[in-house]
Protein backbone atom coordinates (compact mmCIF):
# COMPACT_ATOMS: atom_id res chain seq x y z
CA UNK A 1 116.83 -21.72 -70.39
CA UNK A 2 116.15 -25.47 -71.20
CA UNK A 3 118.22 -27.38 -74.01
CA UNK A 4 115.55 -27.91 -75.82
CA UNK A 5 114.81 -28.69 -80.00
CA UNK A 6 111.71 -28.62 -81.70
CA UNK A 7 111.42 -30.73 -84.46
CA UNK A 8 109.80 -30.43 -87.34
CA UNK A 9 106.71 -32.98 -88.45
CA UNK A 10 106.83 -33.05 -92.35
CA UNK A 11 103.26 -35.28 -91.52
CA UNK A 12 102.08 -32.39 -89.54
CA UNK A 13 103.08 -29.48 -92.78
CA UNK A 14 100.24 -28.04 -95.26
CA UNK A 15 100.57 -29.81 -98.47
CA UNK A 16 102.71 -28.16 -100.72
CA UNK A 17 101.99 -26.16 -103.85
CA UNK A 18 102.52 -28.00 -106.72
CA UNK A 19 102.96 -25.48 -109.46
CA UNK A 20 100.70 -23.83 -111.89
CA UNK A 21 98.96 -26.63 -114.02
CA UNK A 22 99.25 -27.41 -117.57
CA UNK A 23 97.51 -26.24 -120.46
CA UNK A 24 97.17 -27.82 -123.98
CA UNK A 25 99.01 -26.32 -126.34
CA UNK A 26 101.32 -26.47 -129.61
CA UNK A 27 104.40 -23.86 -129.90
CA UNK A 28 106.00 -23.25 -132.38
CA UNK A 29 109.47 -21.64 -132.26
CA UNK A 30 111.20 -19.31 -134.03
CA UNK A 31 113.48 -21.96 -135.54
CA UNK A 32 110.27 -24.02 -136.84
CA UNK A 33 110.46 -26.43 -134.04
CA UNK A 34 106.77 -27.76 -132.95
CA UNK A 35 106.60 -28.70 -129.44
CA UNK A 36 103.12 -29.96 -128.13
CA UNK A 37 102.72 -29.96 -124.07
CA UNK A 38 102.41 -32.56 -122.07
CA UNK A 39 99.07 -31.99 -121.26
CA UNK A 40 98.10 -32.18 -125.07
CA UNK A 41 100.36 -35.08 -125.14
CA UNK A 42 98.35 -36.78 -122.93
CA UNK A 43 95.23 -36.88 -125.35
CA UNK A 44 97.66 -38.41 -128.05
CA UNK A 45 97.84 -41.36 -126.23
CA UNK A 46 101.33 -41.82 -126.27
CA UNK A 47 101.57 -42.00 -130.35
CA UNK A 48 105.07 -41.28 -132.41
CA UNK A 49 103.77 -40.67 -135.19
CA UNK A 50 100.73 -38.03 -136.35
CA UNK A 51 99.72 -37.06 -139.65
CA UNK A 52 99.12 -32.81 -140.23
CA UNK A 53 96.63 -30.75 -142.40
CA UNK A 54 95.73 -27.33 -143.07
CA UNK A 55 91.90 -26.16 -143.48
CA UNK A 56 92.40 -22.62 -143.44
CA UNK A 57 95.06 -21.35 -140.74
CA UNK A 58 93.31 -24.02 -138.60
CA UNK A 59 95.94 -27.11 -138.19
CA UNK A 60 95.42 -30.03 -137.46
CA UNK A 61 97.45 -33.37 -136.06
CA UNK A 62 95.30 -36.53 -136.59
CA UNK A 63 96.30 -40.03 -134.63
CA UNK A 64 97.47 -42.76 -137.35
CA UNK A 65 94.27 -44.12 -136.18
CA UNK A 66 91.82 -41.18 -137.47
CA UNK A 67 89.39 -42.18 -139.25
CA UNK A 68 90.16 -39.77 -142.46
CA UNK A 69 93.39 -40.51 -142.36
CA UNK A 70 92.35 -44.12 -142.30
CA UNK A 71 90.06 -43.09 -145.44
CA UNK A 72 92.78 -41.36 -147.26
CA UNK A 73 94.59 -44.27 -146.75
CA UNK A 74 97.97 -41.94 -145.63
CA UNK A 75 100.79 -44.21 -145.41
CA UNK A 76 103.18 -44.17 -142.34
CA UNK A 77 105.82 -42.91 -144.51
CA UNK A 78 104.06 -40.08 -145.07
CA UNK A 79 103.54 -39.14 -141.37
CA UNK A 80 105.48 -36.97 -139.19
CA UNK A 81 107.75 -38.97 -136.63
CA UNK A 82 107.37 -37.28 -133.24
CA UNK A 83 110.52 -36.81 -130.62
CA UNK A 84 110.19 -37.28 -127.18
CA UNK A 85 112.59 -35.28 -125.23
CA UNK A 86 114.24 -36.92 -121.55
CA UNK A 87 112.12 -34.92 -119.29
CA UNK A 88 108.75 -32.98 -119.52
CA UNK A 89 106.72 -35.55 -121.47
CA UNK A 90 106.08 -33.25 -124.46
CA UNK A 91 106.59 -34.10 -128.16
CA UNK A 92 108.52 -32.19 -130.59
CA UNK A 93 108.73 -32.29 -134.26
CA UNK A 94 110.49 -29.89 -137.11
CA UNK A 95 107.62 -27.70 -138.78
CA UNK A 96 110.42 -26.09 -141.38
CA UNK A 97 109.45 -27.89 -144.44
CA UNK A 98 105.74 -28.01 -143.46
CA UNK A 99 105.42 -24.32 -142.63
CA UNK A 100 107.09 -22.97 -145.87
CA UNK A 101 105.19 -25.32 -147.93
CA UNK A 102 101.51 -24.84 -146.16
CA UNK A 103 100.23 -23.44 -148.84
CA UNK A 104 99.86 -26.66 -150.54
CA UNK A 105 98.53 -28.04 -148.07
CA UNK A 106 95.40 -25.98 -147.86
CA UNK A 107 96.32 -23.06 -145.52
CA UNK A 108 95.07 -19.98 -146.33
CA UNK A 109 98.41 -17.77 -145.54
CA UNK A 110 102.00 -18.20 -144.97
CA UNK A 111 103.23 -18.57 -141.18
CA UNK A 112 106.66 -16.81 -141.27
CA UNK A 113 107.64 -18.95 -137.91
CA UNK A 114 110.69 -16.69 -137.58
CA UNK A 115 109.17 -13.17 -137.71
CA UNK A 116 106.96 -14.63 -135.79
CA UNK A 117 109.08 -16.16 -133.09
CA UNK A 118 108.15 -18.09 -130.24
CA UNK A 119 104.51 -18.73 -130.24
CA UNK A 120 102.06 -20.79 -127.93
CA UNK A 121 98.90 -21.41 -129.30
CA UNK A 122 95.60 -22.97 -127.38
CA UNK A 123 95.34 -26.53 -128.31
CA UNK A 124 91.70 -28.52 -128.31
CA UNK A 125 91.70 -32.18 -128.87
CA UNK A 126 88.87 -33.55 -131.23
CA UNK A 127 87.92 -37.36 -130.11
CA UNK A 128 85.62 -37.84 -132.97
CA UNK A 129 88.00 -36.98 -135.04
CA UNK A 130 91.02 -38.07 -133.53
CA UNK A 131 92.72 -35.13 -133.78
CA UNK A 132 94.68 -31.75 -131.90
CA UNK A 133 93.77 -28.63 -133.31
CA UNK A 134 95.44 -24.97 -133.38
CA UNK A 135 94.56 -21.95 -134.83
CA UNK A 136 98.02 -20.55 -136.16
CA UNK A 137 97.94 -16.62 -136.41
CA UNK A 138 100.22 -14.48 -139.00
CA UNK A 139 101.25 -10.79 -138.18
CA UNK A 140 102.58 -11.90 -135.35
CA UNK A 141 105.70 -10.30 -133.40
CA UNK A 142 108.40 -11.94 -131.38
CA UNK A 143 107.32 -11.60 -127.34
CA UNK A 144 110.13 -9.92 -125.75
CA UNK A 145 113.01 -11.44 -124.10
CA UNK A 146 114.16 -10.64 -120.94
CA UNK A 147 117.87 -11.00 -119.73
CA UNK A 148 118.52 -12.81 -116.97
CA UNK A 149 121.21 -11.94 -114.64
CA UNK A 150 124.04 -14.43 -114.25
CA UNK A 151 124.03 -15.91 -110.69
CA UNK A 152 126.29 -15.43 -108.33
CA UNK A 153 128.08 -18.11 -106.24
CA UNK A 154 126.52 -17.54 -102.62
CA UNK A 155 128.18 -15.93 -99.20
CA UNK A 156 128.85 -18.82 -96.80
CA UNK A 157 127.17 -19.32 -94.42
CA UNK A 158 128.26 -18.08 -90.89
CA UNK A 159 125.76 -18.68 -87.52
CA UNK A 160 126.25 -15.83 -84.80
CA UNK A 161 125.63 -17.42 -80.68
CA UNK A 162 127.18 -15.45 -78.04
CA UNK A 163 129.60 -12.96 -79.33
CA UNK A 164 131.03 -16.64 -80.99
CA UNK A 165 131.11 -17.48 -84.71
CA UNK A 166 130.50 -20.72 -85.60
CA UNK A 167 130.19 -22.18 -89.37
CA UNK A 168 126.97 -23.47 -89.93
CA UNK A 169 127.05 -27.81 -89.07
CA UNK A 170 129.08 -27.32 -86.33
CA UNK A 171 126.96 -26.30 -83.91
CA UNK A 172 127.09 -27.06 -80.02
CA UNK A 173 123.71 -26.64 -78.45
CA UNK A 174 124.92 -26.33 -74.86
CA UNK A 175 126.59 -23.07 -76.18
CA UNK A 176 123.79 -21.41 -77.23
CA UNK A 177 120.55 -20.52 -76.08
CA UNK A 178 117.89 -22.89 -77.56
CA UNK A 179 114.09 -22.40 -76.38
């Protein structure tokens, strides 16, 4: 047989999968952490600070820039600072304080965020308002938690040619059989 080698063309490959996409939405976690996805991020325009309301069990999160929160003159003091974690471009805030004091606020029920635990709920975003809405949901039950299995480290690896073992990088091609 020839010594031959096919290469292989990464211009001449499929283009690769890139993942499920993104949806907008707002979670909040069973520790009263708010994180909003980077796809809803994106229709925040980049902001680090939003102001939240209640109408019901629908919330909302208004741009400073909204134009009731312009008319109810809401100072930046009084608006929620937003943290941007290293990697995923999503925002995160702490809903503690704001979820056990809703009420107040004109929500209609309680959210118990930690009966509750982690929930994802659809996000729209509002341009004429300026503003990302959720409906929040009570009753609701922790989704189930699977354990993952610790990994192992993994066998090395060995290449078999001609009744010879050879570890893998140190191969001679005129000892084995390439077509």
């Amino acid at each position: 047989m020839a010594n031959t080698i096919t290469f292989v063309k990464r211009s001449e490959l499929p283009a690769p999968i890139k993942g499920k996409v993104g949806v907008s939405q707002v979670t909040v976690a069973g520790n009263g952490q708010v994180i909003i996805s980077s796809v809803a991020m994106k229709n925040l325009a980049g902001v680090d600070k939003l102001v939240m309301a209640f109408a019901g069990m629908k919330a909302y999160l208004f741009l400073p820039d909204a134009p009731v929160v312009i008319k109810q003159k809401v100072e930046a003091k009084d608006m929620i600072e937003l943290k941007f974690p290293k990697k995923g471009g999503i925002g995160t805030f702490s809903g503690t304080v704001i979820f056990k004091s809703m009420l107040k606020y004109g929500a209609s029920e309680q959210y118990d965020y930690t009966a509750s635990g982690n929930q994802s709920f659809p996000a729209e975003y509002d341009e004429k308002q300026k503003a990302l809405t959720f409906e929040l949901e009570t009753g609701l039950t922790p989704k189930p938690v699977v354990a993952r299995k610790k990994k192992t480290a993994p066998a090395p690896t060995v290449v078999k040619a001609a009744e010879k073992t050879v570890d893998a990088g140190t191969l001679d091609l005129d000892e084995l059989d390439v077509a």
